[in-house]
C-alpha atoms as a PDB file:
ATOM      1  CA  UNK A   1     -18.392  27.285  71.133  1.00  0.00           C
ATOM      2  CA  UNK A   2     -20.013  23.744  71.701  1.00  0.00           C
ATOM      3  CA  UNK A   3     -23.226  23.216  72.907  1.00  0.00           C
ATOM      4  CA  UNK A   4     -24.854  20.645  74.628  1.00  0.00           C
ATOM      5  CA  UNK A   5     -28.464  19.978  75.113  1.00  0.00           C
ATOM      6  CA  UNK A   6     -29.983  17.833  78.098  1.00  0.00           C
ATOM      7  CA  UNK A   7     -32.673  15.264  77.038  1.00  0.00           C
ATOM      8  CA  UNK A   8     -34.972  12.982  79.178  1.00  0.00           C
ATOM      9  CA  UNK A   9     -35.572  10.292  77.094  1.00  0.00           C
ATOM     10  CA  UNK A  10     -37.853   7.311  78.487  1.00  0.00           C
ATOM     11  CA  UNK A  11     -37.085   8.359  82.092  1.00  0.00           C
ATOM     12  CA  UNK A  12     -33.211   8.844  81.073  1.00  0.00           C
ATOM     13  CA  UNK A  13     -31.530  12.287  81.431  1.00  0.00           C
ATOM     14  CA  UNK A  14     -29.105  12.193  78.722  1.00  0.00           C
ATOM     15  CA  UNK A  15     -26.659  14.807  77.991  1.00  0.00           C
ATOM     16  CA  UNK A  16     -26.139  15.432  74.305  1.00  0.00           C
ATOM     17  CA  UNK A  17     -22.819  16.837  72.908  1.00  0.00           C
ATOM     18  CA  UNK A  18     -22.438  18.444  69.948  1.00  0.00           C
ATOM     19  CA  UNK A  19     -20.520  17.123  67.023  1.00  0.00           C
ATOM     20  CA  UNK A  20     -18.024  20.379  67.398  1.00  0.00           C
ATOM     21  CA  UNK A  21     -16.592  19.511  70.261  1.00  0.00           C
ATOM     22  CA  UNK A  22     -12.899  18.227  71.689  1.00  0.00           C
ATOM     23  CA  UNK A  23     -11.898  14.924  71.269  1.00  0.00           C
ATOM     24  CA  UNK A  24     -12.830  12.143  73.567  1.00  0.00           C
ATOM     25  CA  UNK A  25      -9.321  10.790  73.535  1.00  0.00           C
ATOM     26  CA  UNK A  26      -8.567  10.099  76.768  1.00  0.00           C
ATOM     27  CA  UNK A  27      -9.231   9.920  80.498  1.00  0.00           C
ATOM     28  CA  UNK A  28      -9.284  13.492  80.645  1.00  0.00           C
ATOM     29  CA  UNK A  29     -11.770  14.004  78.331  1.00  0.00           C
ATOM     30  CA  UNK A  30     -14.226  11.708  79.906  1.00  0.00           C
ATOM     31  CA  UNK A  31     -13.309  13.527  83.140  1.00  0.00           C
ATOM     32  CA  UNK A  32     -14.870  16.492  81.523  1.00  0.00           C
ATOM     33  CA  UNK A  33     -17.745  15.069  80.197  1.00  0.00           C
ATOM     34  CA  UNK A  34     -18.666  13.220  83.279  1.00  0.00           C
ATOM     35  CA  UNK A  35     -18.154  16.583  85.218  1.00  0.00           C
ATOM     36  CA  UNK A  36     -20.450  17.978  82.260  1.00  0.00           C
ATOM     37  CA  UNK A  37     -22.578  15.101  82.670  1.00  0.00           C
ATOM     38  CA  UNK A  38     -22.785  15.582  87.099  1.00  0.00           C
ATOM     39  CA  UNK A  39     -23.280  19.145  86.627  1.00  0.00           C
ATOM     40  CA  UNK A  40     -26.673  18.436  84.424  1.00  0.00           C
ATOM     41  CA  UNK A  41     -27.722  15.659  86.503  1.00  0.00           C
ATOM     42  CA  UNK A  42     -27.717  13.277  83.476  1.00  0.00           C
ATOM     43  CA  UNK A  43     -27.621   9.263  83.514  1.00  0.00           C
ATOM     44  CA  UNK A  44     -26.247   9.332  80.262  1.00  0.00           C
ATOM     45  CA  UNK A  45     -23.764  11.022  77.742  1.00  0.00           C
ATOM     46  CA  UNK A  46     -24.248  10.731  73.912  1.00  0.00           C
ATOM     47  CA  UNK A  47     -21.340  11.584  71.813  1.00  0.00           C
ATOM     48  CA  UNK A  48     -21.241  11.749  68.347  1.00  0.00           C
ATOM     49  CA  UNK A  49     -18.738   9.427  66.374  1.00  0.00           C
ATOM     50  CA  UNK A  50     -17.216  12.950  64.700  1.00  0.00           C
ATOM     51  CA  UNK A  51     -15.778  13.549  68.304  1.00  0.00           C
ATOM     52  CA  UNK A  52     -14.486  10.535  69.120  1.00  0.00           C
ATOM     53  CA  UNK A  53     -10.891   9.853  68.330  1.00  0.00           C
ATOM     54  CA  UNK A  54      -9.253   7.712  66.208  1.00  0.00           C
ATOM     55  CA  UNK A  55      -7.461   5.944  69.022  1.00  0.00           C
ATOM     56  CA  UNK A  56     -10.596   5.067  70.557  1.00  0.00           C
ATOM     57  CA  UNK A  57     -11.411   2.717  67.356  1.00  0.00           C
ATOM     58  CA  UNK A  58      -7.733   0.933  67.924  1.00  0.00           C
ATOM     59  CA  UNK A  59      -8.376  -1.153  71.218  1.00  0.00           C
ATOM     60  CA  UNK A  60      -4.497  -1.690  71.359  1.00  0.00           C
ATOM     61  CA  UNK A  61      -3.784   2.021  72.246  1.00  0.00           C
ATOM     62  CA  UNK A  62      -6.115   1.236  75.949  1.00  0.00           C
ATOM     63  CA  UNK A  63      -8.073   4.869  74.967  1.00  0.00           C
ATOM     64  CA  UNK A  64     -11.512   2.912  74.675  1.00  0.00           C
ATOM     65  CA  UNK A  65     -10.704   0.854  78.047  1.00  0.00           C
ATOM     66  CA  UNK A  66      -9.916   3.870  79.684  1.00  0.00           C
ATOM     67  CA  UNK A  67     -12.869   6.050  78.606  1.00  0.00           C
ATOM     68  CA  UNK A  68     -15.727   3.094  79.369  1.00  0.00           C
ATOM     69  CA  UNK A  69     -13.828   2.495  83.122  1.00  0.00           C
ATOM     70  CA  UNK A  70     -14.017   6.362  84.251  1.00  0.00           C
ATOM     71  CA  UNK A  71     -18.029   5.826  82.814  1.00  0.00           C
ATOM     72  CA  UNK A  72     -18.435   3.235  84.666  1.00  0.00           C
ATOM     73  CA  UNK A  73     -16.683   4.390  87.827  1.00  0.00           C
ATOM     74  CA  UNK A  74     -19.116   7.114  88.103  1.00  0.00           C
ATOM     75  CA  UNK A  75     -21.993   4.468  87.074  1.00  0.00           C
ATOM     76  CA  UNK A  76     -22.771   7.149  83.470  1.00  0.00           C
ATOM     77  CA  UNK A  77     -23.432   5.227  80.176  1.00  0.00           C
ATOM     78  CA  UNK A  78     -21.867   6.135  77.300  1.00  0.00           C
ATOM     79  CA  UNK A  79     -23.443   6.318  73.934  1.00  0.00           C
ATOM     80  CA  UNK A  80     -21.110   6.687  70.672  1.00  0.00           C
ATOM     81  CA  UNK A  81     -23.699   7.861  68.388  1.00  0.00           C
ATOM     82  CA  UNK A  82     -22.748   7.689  64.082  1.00  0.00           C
ATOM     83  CA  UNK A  83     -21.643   5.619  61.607  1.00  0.00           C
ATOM     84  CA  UNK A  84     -18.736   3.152  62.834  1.00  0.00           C
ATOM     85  CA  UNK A  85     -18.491   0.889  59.899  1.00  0.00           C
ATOM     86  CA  UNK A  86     -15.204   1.711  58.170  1.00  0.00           C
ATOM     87  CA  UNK A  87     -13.619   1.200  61.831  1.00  0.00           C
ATOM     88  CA  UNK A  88     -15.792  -1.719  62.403  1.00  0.00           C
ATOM     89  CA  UNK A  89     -14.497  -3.392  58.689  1.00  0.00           C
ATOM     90  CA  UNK A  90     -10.792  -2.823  59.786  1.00  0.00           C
ATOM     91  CA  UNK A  91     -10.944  -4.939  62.981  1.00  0.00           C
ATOM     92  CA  UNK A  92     -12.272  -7.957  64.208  1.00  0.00           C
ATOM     93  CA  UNK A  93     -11.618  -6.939  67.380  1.00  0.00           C
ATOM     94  CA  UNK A  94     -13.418  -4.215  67.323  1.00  0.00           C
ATOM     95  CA  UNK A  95     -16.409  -5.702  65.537  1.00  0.00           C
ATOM     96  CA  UNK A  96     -16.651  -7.915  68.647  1.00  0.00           C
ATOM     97  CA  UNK A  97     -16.085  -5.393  70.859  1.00  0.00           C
ATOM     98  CA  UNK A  98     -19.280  -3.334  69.654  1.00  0.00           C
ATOM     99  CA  UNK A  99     -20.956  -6.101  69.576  1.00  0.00           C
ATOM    100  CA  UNK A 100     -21.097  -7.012  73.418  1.00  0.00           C
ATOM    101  CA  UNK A 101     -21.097  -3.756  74.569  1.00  0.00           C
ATOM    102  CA  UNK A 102     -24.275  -3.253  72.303  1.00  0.00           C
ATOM    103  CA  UNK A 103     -25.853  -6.259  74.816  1.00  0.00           C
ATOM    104  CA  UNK A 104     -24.967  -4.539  77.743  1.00  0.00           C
ATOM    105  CA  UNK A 105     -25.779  -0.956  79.356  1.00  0.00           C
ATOM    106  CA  UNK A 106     -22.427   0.514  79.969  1.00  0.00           C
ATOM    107  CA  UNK A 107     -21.566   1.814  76.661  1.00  0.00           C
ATOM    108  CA  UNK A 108     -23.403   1.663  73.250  1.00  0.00           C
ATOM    109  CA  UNK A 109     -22.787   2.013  68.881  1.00  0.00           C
ATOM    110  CA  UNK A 110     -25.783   3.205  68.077  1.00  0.00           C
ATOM    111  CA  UNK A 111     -26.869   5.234  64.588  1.00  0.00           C
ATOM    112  CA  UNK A 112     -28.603   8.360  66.099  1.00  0.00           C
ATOM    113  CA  UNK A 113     -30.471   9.558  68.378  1.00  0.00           C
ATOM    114  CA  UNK A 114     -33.288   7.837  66.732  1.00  0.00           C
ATOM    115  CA  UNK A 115     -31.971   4.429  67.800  1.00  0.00           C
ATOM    116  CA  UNK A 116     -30.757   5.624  70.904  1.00  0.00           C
ATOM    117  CA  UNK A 117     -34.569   6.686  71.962  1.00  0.00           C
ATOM    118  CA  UNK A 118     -35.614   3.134  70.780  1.00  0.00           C
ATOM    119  CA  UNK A 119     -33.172   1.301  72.828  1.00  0.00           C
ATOM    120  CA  UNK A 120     -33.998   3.384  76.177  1.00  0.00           C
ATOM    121  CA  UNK A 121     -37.807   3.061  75.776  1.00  0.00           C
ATOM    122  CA  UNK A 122     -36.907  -0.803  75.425  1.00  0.00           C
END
C-alpha cells in the first residue's frame, strides 16, 4: 500500500506521494493524482522520479505533454522530485525542456524535498 502525506509548505498544500507507487505514465494517472490531489485540498503534487515513467523522459512519446496539460487544466503544479541526470545526458531536448519549466510554476525537476521547500519559500 502507498502512502501519501499532505504538507503545507510556505503557504503551499502539497501532496506528497510515495516512491512505491503506480506509474505516472499517462493521462490517467495524473487523473488520479489530481483526484488525490482535490480530495486533500492540495496546490501541489510532488512525485518522486522512481514513479515516473520512462516515457515521460522521451518527449516524442507526448506522455510528459499530456501529464503537465491535465496539471494545468486543473491549475495543480507538478513537482518531479530525484535525480534526472542520466535522462537529462541522453537528450537535448529534454535538458531544455527542464530547464524552462524549472523558470516557470507549472511543473518543476527539483532534487528533494529540500529544494522543493526552498523554491516555495522563494
Amino acid at each position: 500500500m502507498t502512502t501519501q502525506t499532505i504538507d503545507t509548505l510556505h503557504g503551499v498544500r502539497v501532496l506528497q506521494c510515495a516512491p512505491d507507487g503506480p506509474l505516472l505514465d499517462g493521462e490517467s494517472a495524473a487523473l488520479d493524482l489530481i483526484g488525490d490531489a482535490f480530495g486533500h485540498e492540495a496546490e501541489l503534487v510532488a512525485v518522486p522520479v522512481e514513479r515516473i515513467a520512462d516515457d515521460f523522459f522521451r518527449l516524442r512519446s507526448g506522455v510528459a505533454g499530456a501529464v503537465v496539460q491535465k496539471f494545468a487544466t486543473y491549475r495543480l503544479r507538478l513537482a518531479v522530485l530525484g535525480d534526472i541526470s542520466g535522462h537529462v545526458a541522453g537528450s537535448t531536448a529534454l535538458r531544455d525542456f527542464v530547464h524552462e519549466c524549472n523558470q516557470g510554476r507549472q511543473l518543476w525537476f527539483l532534487a528533494d524535498t529540500v529544494e522543493l521547500d526552498a523554491r516555495l519559500r522563494g
